[in-house]
Protein backbone atom coordinates (compact mmCIF):
# COMPACT_ATOMS: atom_id res chain seq x y z
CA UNK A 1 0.00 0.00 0.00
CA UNK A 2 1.70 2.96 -1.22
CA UNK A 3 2.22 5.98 1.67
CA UNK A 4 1.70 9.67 0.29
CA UNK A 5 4.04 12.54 1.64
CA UNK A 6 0.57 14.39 3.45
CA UNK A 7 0.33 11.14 5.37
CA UNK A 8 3.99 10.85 6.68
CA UNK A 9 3.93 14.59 7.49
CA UNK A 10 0.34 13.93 9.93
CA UNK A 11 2.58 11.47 11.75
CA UNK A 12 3.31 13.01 15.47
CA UNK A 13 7.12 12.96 15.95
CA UNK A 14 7.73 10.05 17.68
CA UNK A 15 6.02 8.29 14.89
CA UNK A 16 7.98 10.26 11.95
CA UNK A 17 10.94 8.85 14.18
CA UNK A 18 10.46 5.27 14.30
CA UNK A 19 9.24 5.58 10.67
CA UNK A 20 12.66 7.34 9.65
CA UNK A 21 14.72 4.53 11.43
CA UNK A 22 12.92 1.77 9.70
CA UNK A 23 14.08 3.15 6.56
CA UNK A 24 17.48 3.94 7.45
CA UNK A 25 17.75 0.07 8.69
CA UNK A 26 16.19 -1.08 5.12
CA UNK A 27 18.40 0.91 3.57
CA UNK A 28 21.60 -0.32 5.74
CA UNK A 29 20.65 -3.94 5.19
CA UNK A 30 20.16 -3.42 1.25
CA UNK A 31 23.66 -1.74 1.04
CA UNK A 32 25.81 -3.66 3.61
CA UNK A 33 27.94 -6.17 2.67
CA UNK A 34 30.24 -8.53 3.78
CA UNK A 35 33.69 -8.35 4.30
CA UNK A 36 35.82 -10.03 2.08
CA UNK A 37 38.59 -12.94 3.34
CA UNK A 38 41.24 -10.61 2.46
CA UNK A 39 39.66 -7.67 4.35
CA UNK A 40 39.34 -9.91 7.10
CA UNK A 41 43.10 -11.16 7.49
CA UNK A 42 44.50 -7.38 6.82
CA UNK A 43 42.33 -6.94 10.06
CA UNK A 44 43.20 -9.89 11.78
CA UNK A 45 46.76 -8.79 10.93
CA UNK A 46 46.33 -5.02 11.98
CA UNK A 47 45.30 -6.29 15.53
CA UNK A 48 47.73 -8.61 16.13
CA UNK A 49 50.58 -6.23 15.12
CA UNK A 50 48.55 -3.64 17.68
CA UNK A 51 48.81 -6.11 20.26
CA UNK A 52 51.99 -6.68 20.18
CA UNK A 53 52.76 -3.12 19.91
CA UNK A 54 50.33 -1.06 21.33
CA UNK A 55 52.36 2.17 21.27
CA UNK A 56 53.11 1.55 17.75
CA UNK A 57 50.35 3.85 16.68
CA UNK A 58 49.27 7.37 16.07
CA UNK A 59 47.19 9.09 17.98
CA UNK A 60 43.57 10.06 16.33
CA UNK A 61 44.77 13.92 17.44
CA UNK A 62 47.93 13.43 15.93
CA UNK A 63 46.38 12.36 12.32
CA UNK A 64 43.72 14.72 12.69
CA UNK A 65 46.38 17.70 13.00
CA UNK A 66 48.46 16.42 10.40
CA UNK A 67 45.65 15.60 7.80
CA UNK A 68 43.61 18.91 8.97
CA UNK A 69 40.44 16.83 9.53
């Protein structure tokens, strides 16, 4: 049953809300996708060398400054 835009806008806000999240989770679930074996050993490999060396790493302010984000 198709929904027209004067009924969405009569919805109270909680309702516009819930309505809006429903989407966004449709929308997540239509565009997610799995990650790939290879994706998942550079990240397997990424934590291990973390653990290992945890003070190996930048900070997130010292990237930020650096890349002006």
């Amino acid at each position: 049953m198709p929904v027209t835009l004067e009924q969405i806008e009569s919805l109270d806000t909680d309702e516009k809300i819930q309505l809006a999240e429903k989407l966004w989770q449709s929308i997540e679930a239509e565009r997610s996708q799995p990650m790939t074996d290879t994706q998942k050993a550079l990240l397997e490999k990424r934590l291990n060398e973390h653990k290992l060396n945890p003070l190996s790493g930048k900070s997130w302010s010292t990237i930020k400054n650096k890349y002006s984000v």
